[in-house]
C-alpha atoms as a PDB file:
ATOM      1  CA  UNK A   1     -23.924  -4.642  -8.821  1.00  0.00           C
ATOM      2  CA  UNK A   2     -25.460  -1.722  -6.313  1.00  0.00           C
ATOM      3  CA  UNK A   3     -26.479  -4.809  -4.113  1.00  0.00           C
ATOM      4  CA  UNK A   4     -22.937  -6.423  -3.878  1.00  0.00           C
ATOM      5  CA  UNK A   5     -21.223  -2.676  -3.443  1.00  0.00           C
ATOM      6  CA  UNK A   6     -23.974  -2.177  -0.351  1.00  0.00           C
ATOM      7  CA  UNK A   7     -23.132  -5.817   1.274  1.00  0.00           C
ATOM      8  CA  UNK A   8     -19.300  -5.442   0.194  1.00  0.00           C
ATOM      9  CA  UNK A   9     -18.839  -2.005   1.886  1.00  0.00           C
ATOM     10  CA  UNK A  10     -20.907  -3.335   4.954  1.00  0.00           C
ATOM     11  CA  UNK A  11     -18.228  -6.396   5.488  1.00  0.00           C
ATOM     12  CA  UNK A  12     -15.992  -3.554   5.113  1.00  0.00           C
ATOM     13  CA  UNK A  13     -17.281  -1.694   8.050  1.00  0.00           C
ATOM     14  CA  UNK A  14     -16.754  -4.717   9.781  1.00  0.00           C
ATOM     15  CA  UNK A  15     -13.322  -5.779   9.249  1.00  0.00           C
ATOM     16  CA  UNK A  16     -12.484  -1.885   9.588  1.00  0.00           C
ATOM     17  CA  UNK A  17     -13.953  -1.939  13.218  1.00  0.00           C
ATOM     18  CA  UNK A  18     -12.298  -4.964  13.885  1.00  0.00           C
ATOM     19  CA  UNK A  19      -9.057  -4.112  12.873  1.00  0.00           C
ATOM     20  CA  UNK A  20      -9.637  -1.059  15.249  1.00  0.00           C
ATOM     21  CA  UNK A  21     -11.070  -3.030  18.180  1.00  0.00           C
ATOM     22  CA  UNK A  22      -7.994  -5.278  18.108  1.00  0.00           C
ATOM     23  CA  UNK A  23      -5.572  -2.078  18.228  1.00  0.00           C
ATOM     24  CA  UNK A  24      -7.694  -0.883  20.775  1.00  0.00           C
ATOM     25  CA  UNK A  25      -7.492  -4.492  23.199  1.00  0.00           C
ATOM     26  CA  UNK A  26      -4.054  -4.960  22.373  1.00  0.00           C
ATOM     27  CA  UNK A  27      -2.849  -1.230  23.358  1.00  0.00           C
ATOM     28  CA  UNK A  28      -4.765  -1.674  26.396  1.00  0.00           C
ATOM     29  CA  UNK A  29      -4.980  -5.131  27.438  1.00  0.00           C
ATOM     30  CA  UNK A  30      -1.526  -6.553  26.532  1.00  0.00           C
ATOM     31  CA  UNK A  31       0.117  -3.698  27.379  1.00  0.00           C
ATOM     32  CA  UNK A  32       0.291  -0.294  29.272  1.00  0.00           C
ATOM     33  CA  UNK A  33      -0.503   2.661  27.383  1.00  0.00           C
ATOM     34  CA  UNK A  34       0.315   5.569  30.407  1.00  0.00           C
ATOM     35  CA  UNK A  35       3.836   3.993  30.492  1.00  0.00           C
ATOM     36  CA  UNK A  36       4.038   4.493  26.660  1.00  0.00           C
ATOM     37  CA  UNK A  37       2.952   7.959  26.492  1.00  0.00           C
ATOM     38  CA  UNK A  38       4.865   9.280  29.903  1.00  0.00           C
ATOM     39  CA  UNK A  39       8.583   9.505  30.534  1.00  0.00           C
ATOM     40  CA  UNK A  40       9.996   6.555  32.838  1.00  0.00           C
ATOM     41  CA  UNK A  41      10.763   9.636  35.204  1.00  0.00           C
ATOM     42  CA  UNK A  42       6.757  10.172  36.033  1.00  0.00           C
ATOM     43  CA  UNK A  43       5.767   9.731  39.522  1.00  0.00           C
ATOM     44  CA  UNK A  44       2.315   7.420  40.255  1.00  0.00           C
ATOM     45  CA  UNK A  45       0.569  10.776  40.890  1.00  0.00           C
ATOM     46  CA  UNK A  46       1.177  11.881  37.423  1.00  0.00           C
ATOM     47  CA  UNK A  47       0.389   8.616  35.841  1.00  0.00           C
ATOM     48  CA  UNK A  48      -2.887   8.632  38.224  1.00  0.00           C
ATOM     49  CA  UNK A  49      -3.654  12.167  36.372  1.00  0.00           C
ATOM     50  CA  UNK A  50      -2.755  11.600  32.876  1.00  0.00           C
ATOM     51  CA  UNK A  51      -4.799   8.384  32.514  1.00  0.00           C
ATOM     52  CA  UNK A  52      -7.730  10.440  34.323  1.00  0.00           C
ATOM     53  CA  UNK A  53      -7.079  13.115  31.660  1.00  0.00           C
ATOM     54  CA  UNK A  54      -7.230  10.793  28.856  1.00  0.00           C
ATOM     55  CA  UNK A  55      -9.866   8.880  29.720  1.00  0.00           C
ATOM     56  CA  UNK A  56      -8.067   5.569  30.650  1.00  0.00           C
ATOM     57  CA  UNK A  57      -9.210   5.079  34.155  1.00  0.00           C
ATOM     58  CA  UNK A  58     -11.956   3.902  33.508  1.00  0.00           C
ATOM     59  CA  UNK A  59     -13.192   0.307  33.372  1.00  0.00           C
ATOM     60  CA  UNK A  60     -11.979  -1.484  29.796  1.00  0.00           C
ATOM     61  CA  UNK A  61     -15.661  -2.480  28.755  1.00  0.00           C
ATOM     62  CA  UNK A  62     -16.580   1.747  29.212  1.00  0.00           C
ATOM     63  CA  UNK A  63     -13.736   2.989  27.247  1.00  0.00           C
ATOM     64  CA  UNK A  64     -14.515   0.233  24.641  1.00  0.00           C
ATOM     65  CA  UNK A  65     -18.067   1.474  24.413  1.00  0.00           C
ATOM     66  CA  UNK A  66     -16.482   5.765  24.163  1.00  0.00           C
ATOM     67  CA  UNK A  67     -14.133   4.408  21.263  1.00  0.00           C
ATOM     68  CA  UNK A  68     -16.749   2.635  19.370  1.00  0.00           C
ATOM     69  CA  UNK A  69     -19.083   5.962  19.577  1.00  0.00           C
ATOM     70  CA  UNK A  70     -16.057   8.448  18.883  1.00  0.00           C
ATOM     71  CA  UNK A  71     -15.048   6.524  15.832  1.00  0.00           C
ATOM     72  CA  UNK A  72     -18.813   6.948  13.991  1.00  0.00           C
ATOM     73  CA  UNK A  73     -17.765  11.027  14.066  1.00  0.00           C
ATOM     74  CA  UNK A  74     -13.864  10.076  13.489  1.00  0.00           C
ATOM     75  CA  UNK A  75     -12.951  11.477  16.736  1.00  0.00           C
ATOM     76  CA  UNK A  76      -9.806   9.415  17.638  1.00  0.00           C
ATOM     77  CA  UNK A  77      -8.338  12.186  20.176  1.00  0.00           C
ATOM     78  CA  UNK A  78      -5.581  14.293  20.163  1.00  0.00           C
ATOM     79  CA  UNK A  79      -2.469  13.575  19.005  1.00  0.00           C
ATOM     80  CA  UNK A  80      -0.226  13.764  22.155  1.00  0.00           C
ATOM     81  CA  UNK A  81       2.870  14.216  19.831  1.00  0.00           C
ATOM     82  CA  UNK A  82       1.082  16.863  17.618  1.00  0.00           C
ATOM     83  CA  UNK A  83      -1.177  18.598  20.148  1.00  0.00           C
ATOM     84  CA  UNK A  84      -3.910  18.869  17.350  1.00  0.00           C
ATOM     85  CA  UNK A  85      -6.764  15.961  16.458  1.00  0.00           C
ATOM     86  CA  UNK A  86      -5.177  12.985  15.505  1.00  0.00           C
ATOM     87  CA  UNK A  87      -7.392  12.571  12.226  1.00  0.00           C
ATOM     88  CA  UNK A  88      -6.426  15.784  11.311  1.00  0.00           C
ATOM     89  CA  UNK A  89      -2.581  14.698  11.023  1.00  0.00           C
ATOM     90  CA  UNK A  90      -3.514  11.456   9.410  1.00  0.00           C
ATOM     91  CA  UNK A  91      -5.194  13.602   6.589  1.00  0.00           C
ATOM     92  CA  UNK A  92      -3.007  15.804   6.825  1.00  0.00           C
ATOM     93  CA  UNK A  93       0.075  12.967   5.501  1.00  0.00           C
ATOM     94  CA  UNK A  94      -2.406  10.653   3.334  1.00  0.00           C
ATOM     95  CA  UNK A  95      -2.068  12.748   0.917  1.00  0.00           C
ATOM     96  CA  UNK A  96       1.721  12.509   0.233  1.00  0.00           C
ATOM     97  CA  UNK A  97       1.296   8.683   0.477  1.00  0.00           C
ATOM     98  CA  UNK A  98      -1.178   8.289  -2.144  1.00  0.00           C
ATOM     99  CA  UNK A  99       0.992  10.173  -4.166  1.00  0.00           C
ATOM    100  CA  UNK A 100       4.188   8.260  -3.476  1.00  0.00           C
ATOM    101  CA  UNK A 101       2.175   4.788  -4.140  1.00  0.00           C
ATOM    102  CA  UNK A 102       0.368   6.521  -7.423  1.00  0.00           C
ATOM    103  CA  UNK A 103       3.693   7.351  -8.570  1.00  0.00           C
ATOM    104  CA  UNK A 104       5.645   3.916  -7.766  1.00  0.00           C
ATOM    105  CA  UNK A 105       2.583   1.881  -8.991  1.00  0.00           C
ATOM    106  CA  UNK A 106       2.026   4.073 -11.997  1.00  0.00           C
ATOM    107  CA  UNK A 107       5.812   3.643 -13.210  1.00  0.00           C
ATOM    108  CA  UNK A 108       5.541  -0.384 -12.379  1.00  0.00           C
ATOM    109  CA  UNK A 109       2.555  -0.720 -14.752  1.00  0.00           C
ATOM    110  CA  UNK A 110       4.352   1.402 -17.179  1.00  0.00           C
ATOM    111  CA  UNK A 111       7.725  -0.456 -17.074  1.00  0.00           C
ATOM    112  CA  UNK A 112       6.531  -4.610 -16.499  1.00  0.00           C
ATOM    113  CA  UNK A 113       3.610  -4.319 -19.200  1.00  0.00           C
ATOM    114  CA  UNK A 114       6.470  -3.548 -22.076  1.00  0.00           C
ATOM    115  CA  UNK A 115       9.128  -6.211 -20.697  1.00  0.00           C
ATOM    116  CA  UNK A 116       6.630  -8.913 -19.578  1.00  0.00           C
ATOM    117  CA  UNK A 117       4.980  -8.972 -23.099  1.00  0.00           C
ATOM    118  CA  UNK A 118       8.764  -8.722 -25.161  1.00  0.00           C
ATOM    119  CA  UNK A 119       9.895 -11.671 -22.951  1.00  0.00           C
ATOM    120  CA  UNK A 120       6.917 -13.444 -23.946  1.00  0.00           C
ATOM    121  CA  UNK A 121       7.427 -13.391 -27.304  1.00  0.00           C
ATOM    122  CA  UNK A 122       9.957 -15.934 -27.037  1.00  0.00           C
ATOM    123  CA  UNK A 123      10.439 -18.033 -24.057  1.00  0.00           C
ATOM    124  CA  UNK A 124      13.845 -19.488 -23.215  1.00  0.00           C
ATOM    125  CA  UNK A 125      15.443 -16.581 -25.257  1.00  0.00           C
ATOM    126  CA  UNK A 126      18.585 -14.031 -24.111  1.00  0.00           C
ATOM    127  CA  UNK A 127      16.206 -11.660 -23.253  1.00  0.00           C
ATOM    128  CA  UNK A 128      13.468 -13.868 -21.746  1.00  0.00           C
ATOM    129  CA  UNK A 129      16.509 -15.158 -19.688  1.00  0.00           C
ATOM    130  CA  UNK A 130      17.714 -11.464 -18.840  1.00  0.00           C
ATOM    131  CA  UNK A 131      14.279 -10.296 -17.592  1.00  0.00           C
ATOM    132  CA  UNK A 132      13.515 -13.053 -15.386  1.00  0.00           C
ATOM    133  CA  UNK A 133      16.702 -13.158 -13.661  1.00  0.00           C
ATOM    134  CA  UNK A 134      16.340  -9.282 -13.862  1.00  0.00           C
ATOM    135  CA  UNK A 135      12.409 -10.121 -12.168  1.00  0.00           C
ATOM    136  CA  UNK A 136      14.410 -12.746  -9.911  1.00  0.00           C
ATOM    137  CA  UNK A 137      16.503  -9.984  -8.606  1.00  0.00           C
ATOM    138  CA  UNK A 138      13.880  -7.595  -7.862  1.00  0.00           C
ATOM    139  CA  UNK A 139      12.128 -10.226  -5.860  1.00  0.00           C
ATOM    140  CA  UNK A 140      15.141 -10.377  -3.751  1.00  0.00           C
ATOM    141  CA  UNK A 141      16.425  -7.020  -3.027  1.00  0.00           C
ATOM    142  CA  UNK A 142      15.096  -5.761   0.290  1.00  0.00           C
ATOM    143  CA  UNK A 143      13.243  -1.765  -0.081  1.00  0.00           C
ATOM    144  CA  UNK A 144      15.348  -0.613   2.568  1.00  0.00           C
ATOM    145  CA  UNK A 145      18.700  -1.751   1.436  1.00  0.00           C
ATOM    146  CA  UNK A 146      17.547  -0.770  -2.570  1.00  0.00           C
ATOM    147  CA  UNK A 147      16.484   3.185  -0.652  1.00  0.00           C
ATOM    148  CA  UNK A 148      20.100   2.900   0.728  1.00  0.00           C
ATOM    149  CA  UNK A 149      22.039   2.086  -2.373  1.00  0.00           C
ATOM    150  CA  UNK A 150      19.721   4.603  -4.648  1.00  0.00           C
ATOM    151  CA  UNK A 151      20.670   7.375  -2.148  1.00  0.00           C
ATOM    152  CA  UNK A 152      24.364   6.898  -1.804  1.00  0.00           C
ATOM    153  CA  UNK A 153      24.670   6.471  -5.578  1.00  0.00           C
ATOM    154  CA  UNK A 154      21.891   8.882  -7.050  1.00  0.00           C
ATOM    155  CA  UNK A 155      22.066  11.755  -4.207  1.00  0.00           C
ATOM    156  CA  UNK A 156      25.864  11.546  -2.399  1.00  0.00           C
ATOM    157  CA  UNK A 157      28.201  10.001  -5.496  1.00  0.00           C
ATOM    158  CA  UNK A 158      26.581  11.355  -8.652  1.00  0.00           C
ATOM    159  CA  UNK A 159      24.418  14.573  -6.974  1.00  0.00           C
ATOM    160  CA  UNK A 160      21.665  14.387  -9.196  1.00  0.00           C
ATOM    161  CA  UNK A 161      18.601  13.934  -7.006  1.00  0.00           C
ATOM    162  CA  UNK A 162      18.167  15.176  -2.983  1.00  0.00           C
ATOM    163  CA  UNK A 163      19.355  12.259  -0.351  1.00  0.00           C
ATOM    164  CA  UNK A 164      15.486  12.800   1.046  1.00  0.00           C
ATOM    165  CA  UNK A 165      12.585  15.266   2.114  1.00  0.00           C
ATOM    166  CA  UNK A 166       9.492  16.332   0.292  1.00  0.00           C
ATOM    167  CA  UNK A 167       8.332  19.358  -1.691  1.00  0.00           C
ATOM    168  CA  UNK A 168       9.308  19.064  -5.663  1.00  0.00           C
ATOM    169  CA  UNK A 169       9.377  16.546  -8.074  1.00  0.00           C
ATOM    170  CA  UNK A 170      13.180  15.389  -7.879  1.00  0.00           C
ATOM    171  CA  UNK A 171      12.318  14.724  -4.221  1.00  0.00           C
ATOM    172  CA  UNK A 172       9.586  12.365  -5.274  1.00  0.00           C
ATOM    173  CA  UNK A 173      11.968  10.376  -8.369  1.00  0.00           C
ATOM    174  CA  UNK A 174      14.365   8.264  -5.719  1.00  0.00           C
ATOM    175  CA  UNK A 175      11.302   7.266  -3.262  1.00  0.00           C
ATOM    176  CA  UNK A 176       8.771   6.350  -6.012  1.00  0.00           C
ATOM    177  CA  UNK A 177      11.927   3.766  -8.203  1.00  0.00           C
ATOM    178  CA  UNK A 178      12.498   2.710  -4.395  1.00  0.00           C
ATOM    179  CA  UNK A 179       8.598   1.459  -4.110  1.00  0.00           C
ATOM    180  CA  UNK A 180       8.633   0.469  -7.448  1.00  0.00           C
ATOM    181  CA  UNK A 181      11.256  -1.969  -7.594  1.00  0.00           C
ATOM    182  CA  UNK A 182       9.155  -5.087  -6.354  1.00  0.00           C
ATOM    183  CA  UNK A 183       6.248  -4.279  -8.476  1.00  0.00           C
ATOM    184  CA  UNK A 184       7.641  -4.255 -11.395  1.00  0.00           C
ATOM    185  CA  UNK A 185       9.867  -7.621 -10.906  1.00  0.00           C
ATOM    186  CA  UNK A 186       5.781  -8.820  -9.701  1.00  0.00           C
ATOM    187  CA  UNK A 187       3.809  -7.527 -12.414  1.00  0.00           C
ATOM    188  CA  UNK A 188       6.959  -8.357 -15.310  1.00  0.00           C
ATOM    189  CA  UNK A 189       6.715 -11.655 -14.423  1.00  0.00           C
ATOM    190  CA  UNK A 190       3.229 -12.465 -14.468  1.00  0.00           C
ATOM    191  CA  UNK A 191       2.727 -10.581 -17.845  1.00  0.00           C
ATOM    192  CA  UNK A 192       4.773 -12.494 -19.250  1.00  0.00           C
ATOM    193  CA  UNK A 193       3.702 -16.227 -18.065  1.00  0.00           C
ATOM    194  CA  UNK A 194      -0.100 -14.798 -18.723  1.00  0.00           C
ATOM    195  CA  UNK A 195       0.787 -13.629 -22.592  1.00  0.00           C
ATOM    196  CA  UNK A 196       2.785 -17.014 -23.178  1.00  0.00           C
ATOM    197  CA  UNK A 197      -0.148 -18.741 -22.151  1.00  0.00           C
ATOM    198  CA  UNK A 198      -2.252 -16.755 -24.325  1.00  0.00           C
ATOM    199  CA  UNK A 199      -0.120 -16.932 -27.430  1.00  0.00           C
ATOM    200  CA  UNK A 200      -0.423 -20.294 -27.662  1.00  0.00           C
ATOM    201  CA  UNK A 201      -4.337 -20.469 -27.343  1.00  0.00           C
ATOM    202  CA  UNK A 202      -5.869 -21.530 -30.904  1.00  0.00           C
ATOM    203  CA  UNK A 203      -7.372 -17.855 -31.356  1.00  0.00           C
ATOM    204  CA  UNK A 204      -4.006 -16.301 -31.732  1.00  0.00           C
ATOM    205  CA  UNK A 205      -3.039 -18.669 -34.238  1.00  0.00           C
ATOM    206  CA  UNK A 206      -6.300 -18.275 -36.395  1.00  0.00           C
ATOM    207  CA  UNK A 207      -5.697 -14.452 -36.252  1.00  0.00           C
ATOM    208  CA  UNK A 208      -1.760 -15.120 -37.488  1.00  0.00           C
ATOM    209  CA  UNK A 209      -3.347 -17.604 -40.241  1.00  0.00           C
ATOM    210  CA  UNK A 210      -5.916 -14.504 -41.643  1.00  0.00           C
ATOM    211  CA  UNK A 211      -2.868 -12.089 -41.741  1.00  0.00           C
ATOM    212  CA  UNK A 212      -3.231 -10.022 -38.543  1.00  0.00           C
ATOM    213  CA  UNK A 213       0.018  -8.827 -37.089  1.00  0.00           C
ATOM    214  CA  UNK A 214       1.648  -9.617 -33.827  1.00  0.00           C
ATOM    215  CA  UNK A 215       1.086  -6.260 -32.364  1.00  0.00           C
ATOM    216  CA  UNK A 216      -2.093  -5.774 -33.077  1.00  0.00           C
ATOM    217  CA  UNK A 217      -2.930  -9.384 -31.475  1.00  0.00           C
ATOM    218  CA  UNK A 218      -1.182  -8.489 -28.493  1.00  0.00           C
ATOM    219  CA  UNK A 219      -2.705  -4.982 -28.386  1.00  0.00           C
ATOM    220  CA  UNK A 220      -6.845  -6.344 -28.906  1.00  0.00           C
ATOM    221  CA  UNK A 221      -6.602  -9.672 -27.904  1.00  0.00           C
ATOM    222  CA  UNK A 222      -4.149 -10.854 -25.552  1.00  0.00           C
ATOM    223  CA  UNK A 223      -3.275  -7.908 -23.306  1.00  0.00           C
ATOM    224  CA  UNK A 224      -6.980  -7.367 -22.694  1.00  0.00           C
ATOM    225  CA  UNK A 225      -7.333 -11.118 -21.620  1.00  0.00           C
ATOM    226  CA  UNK A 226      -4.706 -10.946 -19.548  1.00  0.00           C
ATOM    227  CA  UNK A 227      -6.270  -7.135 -17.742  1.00  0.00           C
ATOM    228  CA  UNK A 228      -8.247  -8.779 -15.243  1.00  0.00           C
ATOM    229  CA  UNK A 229      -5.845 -11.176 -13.427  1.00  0.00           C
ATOM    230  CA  UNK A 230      -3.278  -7.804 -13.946  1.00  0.00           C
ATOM    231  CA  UNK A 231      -5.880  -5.270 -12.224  1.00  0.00           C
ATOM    232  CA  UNK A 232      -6.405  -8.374  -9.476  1.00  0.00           C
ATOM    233  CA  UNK A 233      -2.105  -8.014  -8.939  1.00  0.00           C
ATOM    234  CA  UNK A 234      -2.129  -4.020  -9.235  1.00  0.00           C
ATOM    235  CA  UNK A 235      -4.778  -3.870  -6.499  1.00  0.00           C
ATOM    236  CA  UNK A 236      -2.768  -6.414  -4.399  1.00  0.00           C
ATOM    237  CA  UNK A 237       0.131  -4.077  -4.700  1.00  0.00           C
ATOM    238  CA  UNK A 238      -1.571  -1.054  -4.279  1.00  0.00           C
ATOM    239  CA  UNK A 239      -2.501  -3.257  -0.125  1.00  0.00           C
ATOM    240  CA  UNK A 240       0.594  -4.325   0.075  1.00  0.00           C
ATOM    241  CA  UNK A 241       2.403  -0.868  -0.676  1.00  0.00           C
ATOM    242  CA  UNK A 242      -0.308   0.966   1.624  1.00  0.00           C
ATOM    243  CA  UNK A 243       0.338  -1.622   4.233  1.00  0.00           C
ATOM    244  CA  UNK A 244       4.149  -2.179   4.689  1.00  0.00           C
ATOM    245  CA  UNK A 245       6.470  -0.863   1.675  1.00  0.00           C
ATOM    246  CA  UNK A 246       5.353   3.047   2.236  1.00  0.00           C
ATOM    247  CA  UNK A 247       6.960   2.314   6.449  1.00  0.00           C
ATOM    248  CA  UNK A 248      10.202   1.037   4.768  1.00  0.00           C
ATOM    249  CA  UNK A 249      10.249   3.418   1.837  1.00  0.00           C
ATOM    250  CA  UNK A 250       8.888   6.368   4.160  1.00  0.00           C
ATOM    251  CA  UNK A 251      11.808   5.872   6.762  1.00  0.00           C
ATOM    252  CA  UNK A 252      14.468   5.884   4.596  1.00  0.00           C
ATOM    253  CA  UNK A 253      13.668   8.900   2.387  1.00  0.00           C
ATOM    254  CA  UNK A 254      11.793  10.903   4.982  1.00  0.00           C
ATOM    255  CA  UNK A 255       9.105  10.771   3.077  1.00  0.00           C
ATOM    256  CA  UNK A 256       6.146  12.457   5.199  1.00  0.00           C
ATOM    257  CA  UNK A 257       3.474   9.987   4.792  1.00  0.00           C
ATOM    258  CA  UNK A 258       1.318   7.804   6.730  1.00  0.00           C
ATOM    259  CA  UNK A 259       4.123   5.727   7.144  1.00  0.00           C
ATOM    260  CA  UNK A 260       6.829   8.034   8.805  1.00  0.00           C
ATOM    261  CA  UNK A 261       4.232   8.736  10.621  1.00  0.00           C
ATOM    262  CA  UNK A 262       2.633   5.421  11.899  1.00  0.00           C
ATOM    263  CA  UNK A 263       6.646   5.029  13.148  1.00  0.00           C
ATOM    264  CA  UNK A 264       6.835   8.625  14.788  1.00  0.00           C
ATOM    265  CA  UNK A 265       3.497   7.803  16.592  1.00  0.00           C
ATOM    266  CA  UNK A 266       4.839   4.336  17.802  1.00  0.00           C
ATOM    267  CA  UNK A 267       8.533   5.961  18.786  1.00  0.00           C
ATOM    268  CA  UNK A 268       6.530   8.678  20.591  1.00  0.00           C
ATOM    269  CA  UNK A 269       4.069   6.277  22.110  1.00  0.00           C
ATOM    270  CA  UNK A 270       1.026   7.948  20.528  1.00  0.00           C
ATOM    271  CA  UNK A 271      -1.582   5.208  20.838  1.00  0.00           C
ATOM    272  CA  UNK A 272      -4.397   8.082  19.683  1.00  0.00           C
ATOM    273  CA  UNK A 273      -2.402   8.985  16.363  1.00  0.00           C
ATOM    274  CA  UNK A 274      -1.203   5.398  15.860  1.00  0.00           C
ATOM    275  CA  UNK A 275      -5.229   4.493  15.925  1.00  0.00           C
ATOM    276  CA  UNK A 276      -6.231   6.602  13.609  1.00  0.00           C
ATOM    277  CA  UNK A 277      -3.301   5.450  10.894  1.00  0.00           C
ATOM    278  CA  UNK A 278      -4.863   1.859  11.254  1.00  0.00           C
ATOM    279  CA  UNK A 279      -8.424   2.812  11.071  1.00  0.00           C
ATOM    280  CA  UNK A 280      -7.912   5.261   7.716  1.00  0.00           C
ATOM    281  CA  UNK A 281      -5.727   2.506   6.193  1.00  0.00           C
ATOM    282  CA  UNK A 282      -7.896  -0.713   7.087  1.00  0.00           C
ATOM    283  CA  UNK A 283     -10.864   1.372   5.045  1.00  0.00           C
ATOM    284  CA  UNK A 284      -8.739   2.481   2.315  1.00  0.00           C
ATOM    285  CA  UNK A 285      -7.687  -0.989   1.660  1.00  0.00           C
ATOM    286  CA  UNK A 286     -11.037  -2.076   1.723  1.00  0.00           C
ATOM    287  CA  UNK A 287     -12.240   0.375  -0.710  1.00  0.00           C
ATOM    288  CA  UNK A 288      -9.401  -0.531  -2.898  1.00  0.00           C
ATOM    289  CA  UNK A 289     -10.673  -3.982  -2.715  1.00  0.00           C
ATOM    290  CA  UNK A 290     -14.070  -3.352  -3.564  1.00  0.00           C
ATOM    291  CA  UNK A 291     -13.135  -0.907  -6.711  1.00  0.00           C
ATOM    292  CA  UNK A 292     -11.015  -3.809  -7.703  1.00  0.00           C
ATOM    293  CA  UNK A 293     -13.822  -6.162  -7.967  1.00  0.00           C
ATOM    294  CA  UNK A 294     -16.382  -3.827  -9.587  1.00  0.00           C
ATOM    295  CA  UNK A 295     -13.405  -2.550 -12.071  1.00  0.00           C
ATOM    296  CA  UNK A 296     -13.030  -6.681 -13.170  1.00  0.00           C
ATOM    297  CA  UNK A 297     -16.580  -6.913 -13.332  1.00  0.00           C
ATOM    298  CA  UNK A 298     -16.824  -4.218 -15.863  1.00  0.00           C
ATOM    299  CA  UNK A 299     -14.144  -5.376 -18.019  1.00  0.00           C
ATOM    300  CA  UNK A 300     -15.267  -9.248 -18.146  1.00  0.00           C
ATOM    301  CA  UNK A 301     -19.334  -9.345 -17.358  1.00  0.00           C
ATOM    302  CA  UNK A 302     -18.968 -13.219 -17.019  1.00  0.00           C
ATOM    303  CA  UNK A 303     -16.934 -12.889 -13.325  1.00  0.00           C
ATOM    304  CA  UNK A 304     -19.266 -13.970 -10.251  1.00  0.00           C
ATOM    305  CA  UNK A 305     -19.224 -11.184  -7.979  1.00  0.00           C
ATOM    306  CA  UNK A 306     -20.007 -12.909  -4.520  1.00  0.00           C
END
């Protein structure tokens, strides 16, 4: 185990850097990063001095070599929009994205475990058939349009929660059913093919034969046979959200997380902020994939970790 953690978090480092490297050609390479942070109004003289300032007049291969030696001490630069360190501001609003995904996650386990097992209990039933189309229609329903709809019904029509911002828990309720929605129509529907599949292994029907009840074969047997391909989904999810619902979800709620702010950084043209948002999410994904791993391992010693 401490050998595959060591060579996992290595491979880590490496698609981290990468990920990185490629912002860094991209921004600089395929396009003109002076132009982005400057108004159109700025004369050639300013643009000379500005790139002098920031370091990008100098030839690509040197500034490549000063990135790759600022990132081992997380020095990404200052956030032009923010006048502070940009790794400061992305710590600063990681934070208040964990706990939006924590909270949308959390209530998607919470919700798909219940309904994915019921439904299994008989397949082809009204309420098999009501929470797969219900799963069907979660699939379907874009975040931004669901954010929309929860806001003009929950916060405008009805007045019971705020229309966005951050700072109690009602502010947190509308964002975190928002994030939710597609994990739970995800995770409901694989619970229940993986328990159907399991109820009609041989085991469950010895247990039924010597007298044990349903619940407690779903509750020792089943559920725990089904944990490892569920923890494989939540941690999927959990990359997923960190990496493209929490932009959507962010946006519409003003929600001030990593993901309002990759946007303000891109609308601003804040290549120095917008590199540190990619660098602290490639490694948090990657850490989320190796905890994944090492939490499946624990729960079922016969899985090959590679």
């Amino acid at each position: 185990m401490p050998d595959f953690i060591l060579r996992r978090l290595f491979q880590g480092l490496l698609v981290v850097l990468g990920v990185t490297a490629t912002v860094f050609v991209v921004t600089r390479v395929f396009g003109d990063p002076v132009s982005l942070m400057l108004p159109l109004s700025a004369t050639d003289a300013q643009r000379a001095a500005f790139a002098a300032q920031i370091g990008l007049d100098q030839p690509l291969p040197v500034q490549f070599w000063r990135f790759l030696t600022d990132i081992v001490t997380l020095d990404f630069g200052d956030s032009l929009w923010q006048r502070r360190p940009a790794i400061e501001v992305v710590f600063e609003r990681l934070p208040n994205t964990a706990l939006l995904v924590g909270a949308g996650l959390g209530l998607a386990v919470l919700v798909s475990i219940p309904l994915g097992a019921i439904a299994a209990l008989r397949p082809g039933g009204l309420v098999d058939r009501l929470v797969v189309s219900l799963g069907l229609l979660g699939l379907a329903m874009p975040q931004f349009w669901l954010g929309l709809m929860a806001i003009m019904v929950f916060a405008v029509q009805l007045k019971w929660l705020p229309t966005s911002g951050f700072g109690t828990a009602a502010h947190l309720v509308l964002p975190a059913l928002t994030l939710a929605m597609t994990p739970i129509a995800r995770f409901t529907m694989m619970v229940r093919a993986a328990m159907i599949d399991e109820l009609n292994k041989p085991y469950v029907q010895t247990a039924r034969a010597k007298g044990m009840s349903l619940p407690r074969i779903l509750r020792v047997h089943t559920l725990r046979n089904i944990l490892v391909p569920f923890l494989a989904l939540s941690g999927w999810e959990a990359i997923t959200a960190l990496s493209g619902y929490t932009v959507v979800v962010e946006t519409v709620f003003a929600w001030p997380g990593l993901g309002l702010t990759a946007v303000q950084a891109i609308q601003r043209g804040d290549l120095f902020l917008m590199q540190a948002i990619v660098f602290v999410i490639a490694a948090l994904i990657v850490i989320i994939g190796i905890a994944i791993d090492v939490a499946a391992k624990s729960i079922d010693p016969r899985i090959e970790l590679n």
